[in-house]
PDB file of N, CA and C in Angstrom:
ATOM      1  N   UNK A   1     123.229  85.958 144.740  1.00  0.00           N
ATOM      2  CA  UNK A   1     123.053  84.530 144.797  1.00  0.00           C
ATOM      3  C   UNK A   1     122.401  84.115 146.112  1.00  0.00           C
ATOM      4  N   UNK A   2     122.675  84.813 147.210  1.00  0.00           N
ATOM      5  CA  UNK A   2     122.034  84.343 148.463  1.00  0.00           C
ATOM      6  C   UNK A   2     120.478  84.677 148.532  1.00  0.00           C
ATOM      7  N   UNK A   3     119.908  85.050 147.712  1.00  0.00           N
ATOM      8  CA  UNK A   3     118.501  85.974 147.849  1.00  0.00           C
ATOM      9  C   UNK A   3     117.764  85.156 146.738  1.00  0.00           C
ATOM     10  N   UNK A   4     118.419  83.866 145.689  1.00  0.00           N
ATOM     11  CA  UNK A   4     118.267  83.072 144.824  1.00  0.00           C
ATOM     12  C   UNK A   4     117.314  82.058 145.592  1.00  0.00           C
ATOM     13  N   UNK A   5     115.964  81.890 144.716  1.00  0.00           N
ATOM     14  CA  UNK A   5     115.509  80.018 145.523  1.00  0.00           C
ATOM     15  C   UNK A   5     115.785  79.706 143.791  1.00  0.00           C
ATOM     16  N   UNK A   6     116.336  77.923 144.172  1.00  0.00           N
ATOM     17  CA  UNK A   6     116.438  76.799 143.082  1.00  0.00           C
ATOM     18  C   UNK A   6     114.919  75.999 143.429  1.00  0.00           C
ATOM     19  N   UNK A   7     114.912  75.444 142.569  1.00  0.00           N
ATOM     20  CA  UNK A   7     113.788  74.847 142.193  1.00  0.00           C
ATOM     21  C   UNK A   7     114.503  73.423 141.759  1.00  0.00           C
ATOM     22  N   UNK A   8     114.293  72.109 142.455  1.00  0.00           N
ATOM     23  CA  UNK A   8     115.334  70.875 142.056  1.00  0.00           C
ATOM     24  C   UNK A   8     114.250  70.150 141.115  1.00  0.00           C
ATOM     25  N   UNK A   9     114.565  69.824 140.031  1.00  0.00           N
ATOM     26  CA  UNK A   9     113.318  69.555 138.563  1.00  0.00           C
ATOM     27  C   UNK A   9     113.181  68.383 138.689  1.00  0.00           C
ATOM     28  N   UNK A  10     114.027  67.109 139.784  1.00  0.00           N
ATOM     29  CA  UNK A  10     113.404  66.067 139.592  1.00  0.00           C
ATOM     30  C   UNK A  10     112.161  65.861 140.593  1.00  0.00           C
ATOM     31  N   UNK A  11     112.764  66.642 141.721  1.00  0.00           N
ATOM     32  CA  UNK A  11     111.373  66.052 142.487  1.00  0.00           C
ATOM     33  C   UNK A  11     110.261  67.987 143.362  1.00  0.00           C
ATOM     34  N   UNK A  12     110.633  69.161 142.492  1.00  0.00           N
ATOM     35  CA  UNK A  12     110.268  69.936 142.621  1.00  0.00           C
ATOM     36  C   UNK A  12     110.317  70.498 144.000  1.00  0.00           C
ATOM     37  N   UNK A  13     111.394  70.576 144.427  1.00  0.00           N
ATOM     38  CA  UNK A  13     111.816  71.166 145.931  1.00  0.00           C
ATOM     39  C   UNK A  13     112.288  72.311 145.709  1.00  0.00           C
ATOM     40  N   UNK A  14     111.946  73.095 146.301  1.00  0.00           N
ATOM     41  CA  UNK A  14     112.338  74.525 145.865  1.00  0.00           C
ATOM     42  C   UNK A  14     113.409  74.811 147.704  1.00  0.00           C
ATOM     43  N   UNK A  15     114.855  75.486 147.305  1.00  0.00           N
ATOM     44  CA  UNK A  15     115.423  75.395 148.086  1.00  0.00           C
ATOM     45  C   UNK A  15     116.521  76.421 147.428  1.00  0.00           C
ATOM     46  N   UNK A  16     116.864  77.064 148.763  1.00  0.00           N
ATOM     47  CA  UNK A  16     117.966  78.336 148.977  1.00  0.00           C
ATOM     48  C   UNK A  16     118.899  78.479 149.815  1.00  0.00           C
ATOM     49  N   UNK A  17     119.821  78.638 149.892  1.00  0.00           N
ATOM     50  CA  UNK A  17     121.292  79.061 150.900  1.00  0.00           C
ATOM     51  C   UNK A  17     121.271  79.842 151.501  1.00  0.00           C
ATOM     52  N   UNK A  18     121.238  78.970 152.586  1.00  0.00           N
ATOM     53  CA  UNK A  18     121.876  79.702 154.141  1.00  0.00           C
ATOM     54  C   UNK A  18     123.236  79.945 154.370  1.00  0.00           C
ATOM     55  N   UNK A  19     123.345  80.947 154.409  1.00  0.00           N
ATOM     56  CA  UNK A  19     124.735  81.986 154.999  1.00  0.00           C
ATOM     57  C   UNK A  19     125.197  81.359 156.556  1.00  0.00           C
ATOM     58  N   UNK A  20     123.807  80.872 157.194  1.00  0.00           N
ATOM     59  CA  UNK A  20     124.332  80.336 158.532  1.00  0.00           C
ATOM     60  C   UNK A  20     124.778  78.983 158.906  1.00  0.00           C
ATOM     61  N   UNK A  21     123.607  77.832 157.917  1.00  0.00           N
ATOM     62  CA  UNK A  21     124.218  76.681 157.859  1.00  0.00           C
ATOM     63  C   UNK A  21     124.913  76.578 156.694  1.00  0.00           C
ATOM     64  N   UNK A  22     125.719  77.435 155.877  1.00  0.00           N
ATOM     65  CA  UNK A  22     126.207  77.323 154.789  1.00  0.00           C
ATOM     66  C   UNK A  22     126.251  75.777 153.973  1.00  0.00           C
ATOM     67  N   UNK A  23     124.814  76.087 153.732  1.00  0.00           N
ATOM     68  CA  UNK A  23     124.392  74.682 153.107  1.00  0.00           C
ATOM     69  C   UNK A  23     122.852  75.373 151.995  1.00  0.00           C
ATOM     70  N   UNK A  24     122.085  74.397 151.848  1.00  0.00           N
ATOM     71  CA  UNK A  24     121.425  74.699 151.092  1.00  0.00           C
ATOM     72  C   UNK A  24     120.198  74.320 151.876  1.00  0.00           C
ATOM     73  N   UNK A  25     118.715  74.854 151.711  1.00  0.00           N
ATOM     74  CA  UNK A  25     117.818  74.359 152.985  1.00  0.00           C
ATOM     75  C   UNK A  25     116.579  74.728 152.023  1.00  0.00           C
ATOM     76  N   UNK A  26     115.364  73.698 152.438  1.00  0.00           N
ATOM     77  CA  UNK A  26     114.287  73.871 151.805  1.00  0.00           C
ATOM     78  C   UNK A  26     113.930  75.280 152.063  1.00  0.00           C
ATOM     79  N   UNK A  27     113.066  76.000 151.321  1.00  0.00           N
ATOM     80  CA  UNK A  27     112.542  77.587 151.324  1.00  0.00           C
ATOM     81  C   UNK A  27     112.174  77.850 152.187  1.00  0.00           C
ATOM     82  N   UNK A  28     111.352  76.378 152.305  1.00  0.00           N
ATOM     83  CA  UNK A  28     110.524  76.650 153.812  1.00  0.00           C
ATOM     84  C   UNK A  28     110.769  76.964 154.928  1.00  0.00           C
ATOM     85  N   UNK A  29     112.131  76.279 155.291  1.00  0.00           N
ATOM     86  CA  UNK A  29     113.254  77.058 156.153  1.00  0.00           C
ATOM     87  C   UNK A  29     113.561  78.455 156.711  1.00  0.00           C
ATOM     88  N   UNK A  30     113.271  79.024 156.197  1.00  0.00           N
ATOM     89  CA  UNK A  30     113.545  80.458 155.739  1.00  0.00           C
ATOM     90  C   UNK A  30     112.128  81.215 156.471  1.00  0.00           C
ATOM     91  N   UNK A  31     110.997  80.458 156.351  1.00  0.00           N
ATOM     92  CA  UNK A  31     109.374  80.727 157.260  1.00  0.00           C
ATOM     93  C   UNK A  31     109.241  82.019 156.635  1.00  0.00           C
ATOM     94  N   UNK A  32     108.573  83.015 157.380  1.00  0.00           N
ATOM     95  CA  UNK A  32     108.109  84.218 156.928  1.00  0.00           C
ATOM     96  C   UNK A  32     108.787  84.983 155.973  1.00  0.00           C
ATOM     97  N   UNK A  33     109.951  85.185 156.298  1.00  0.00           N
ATOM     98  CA  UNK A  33     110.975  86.056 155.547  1.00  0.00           C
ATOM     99  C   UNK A  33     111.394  85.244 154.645  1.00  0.00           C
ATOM    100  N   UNK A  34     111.077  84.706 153.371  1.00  0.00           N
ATOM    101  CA  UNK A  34     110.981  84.247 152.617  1.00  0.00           C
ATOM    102  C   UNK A  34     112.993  85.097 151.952  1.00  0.00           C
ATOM    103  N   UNK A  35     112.963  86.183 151.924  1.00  0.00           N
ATOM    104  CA  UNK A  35     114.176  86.662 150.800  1.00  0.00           C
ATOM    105  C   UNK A  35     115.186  86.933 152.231  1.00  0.00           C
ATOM    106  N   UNK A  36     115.161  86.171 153.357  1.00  0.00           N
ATOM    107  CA  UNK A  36     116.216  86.507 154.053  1.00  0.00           C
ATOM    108  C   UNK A  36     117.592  85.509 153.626  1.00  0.00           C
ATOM    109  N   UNK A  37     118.928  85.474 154.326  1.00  0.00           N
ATOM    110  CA  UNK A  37     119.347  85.353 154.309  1.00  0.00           C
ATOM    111  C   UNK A  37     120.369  83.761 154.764  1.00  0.00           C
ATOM    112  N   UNK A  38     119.605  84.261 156.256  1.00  0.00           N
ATOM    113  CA  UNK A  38     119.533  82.758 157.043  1.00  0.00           C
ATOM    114  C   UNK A  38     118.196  82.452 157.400  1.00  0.00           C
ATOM    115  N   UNK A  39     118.088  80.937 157.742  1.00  0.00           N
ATOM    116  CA  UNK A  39     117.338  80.199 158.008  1.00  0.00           C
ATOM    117  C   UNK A  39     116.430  80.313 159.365  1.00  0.00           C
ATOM    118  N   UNK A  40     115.082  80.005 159.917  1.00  0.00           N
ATOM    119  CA  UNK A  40     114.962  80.868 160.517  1.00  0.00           C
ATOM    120  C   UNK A  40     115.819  79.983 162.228  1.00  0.00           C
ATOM    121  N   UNK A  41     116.136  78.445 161.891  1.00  0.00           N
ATOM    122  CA  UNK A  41     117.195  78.077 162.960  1.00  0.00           C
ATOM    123  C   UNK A  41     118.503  79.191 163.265  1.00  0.00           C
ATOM    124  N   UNK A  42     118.826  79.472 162.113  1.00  0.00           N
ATOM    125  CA  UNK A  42     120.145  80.430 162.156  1.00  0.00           C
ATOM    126  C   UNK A  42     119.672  81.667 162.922  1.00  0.00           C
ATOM    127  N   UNK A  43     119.003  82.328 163.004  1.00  0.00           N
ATOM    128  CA  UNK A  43     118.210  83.520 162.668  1.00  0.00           C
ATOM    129  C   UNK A  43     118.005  83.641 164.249  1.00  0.00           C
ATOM    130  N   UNK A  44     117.202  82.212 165.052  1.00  0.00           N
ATOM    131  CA  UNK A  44     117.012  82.105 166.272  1.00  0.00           C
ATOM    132  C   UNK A  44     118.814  82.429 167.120  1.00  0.00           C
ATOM    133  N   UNK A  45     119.594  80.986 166.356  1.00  0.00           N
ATOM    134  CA  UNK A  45     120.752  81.679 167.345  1.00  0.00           C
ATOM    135  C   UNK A  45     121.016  82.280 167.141  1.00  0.00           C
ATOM    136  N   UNK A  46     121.246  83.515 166.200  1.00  0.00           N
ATOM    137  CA  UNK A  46     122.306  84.552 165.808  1.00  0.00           C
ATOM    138  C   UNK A  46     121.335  85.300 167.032  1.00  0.00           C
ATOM    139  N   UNK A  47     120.293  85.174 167.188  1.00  0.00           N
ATOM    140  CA  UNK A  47     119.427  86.129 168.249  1.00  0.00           C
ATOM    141  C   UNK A  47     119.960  85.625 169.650  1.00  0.00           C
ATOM    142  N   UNK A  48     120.213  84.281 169.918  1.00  0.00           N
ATOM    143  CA  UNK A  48     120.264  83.945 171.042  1.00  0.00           C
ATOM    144  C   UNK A  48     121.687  84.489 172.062  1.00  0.00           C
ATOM    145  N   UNK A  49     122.974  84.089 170.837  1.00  0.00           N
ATOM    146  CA  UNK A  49     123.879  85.141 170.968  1.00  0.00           C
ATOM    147  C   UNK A  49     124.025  86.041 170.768  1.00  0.00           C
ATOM    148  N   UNK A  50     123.834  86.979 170.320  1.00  0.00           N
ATOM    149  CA  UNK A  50     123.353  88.539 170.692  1.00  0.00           C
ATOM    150  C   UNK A  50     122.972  88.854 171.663  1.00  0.00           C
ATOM    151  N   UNK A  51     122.069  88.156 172.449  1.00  0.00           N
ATOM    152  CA  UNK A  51     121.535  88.363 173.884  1.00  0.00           C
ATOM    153  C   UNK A  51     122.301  88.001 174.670  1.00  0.00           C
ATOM    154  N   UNK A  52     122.982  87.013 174.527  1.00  0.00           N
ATOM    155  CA  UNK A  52     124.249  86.559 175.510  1.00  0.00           C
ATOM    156  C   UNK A  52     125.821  87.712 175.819  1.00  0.00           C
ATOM    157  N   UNK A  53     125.863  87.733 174.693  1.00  0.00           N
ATOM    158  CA  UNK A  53     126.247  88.876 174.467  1.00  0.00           C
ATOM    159  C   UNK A  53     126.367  90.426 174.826  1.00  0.00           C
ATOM    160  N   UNK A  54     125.007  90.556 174.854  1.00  0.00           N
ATOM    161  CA  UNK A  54     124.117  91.891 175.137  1.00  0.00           C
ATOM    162  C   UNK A  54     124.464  92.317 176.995  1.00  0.00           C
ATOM    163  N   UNK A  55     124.210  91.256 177.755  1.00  0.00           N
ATOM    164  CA  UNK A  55     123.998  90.535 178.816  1.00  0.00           C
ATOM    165  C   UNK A  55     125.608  90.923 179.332  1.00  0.00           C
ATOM    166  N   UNK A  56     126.468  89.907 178.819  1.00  0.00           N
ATOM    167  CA  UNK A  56     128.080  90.123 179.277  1.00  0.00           C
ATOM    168  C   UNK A  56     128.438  91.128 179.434  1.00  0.00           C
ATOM    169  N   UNK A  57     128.077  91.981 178.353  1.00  0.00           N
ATOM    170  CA  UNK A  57     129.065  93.780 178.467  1.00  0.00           C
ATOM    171  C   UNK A  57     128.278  94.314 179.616  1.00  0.00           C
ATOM    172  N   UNK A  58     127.217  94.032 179.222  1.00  0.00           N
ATOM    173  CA  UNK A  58     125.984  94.868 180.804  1.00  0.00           C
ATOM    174  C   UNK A  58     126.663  94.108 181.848  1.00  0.00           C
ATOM    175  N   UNK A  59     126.929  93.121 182.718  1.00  0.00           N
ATOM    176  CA  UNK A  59     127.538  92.688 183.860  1.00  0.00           C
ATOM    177  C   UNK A  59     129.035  93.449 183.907  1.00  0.00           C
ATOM    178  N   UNK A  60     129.523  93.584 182.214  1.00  0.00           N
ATOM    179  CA  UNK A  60     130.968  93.632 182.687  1.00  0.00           C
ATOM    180  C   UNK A  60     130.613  95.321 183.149  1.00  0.00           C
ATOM    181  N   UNK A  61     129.766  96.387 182.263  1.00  0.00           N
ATOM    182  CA  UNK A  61     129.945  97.419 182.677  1.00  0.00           C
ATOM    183  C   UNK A  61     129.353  97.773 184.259  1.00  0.00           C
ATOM    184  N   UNK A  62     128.329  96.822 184.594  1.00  0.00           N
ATOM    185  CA  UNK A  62     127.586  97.331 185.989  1.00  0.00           C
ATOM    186  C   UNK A  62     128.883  96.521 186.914  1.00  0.00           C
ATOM    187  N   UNK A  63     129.594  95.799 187.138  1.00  0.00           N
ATOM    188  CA  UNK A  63     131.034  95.558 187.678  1.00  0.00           C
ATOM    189  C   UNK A  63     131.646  96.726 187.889  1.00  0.00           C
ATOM    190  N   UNK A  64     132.223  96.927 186.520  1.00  0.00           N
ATOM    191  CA  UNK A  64     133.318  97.689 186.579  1.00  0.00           C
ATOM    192  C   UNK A  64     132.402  99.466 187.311  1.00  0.00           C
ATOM    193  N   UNK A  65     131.604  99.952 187.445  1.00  0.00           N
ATOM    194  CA  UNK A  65     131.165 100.829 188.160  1.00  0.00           C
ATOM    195  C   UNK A  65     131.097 100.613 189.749  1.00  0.00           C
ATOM    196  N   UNK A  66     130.622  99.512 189.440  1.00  0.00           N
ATOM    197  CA  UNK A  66     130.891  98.670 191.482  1.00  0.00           C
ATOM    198  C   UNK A  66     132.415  98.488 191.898  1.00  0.00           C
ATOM    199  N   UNK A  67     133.279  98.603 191.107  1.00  0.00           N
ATOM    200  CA  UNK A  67     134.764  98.588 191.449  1.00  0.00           C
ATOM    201  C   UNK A  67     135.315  99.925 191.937  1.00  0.00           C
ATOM    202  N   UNK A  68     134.434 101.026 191.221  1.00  0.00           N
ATOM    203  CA  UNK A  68     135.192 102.354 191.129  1.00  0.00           C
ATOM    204  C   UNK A  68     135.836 102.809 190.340  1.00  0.00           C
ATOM    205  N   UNK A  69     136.083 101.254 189.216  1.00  0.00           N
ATOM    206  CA  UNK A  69     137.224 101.535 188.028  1.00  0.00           C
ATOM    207  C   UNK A  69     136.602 102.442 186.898  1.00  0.00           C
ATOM    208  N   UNK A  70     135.699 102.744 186.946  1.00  0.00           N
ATOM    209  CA  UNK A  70     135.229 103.653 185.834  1.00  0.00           C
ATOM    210  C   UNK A  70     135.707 104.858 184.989  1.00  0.00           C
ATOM    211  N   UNK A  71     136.114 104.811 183.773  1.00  0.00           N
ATOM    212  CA  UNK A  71     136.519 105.439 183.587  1.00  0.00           C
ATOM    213  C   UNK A  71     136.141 107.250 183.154  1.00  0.00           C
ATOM    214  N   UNK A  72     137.021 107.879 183.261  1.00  0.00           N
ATOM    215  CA  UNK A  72     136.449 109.508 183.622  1.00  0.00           C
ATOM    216  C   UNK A  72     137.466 110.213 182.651  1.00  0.00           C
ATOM    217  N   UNK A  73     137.180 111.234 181.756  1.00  0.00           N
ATOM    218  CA  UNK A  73     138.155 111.289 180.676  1.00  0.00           C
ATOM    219  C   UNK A  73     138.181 113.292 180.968  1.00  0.00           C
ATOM    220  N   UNK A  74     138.799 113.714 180.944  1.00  0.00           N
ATOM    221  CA  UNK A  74     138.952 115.391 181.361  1.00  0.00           C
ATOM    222  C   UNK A  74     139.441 116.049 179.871  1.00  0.00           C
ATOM    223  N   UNK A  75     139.009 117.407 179.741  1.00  0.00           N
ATOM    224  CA  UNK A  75     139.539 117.717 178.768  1.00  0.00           C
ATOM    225  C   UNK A  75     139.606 119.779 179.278  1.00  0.00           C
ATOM    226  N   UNK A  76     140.584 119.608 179.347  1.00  0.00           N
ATOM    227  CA  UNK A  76     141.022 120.933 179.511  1.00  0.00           C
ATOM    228  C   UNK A  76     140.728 121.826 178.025  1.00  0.00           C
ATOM    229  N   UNK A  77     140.060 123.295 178.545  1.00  0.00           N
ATOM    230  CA  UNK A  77     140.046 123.998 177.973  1.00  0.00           C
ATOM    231  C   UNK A  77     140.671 125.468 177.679  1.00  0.00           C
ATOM    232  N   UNK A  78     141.573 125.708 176.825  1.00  0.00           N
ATOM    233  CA  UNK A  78     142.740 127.129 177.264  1.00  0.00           C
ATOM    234  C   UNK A  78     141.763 128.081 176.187  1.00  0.00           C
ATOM    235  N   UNK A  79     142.142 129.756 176.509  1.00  0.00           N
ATOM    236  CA  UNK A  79     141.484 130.484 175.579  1.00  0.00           C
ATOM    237  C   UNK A  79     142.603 131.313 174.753  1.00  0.00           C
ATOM    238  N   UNK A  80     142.823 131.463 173.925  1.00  0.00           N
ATOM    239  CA  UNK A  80     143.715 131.500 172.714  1.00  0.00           C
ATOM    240  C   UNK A  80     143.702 133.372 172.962  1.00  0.00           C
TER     241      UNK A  80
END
């Protein structure tokens, strides 16, 4: 159903559901990638957070190496 365009018969708008504005949005919406999913507004933030995102763990991990807290995992090996 999400990969569905409607076609509205009174005034011929052709329009499909967004997963992101969980609403319904002209096709056109959708721009290049015509059989995607979200819209390409959605599409921008889902990108924008991702990068924000992306960004946080990288500060939290280049931190936590500047602390010393890093973690170091050992694994002993015995011979049978």
């Amino acid at each position: 159903c999400d990969v569905n365009v409607w076609v509205v018969v009174s005034s011929g708008l052709e329009i499909k559901w967004c997963k992101g504005c969980k609403n319904f949005r002209p096709w056109a919406a959708f721009g290049d990638k015509g059989l995607a999913t979200k819209c390409v507004r959605c599409r921008e933030r889902q990108r924008e957070k991702y990068a924000l995102l992306k960004e946080e763990k990288e500060k939290a991990r280049l931190s936590g190496k500047a602390n010393g807290s890093s973690k170091v995992t050992t694994k002993s090996v015995t011979d049978d």
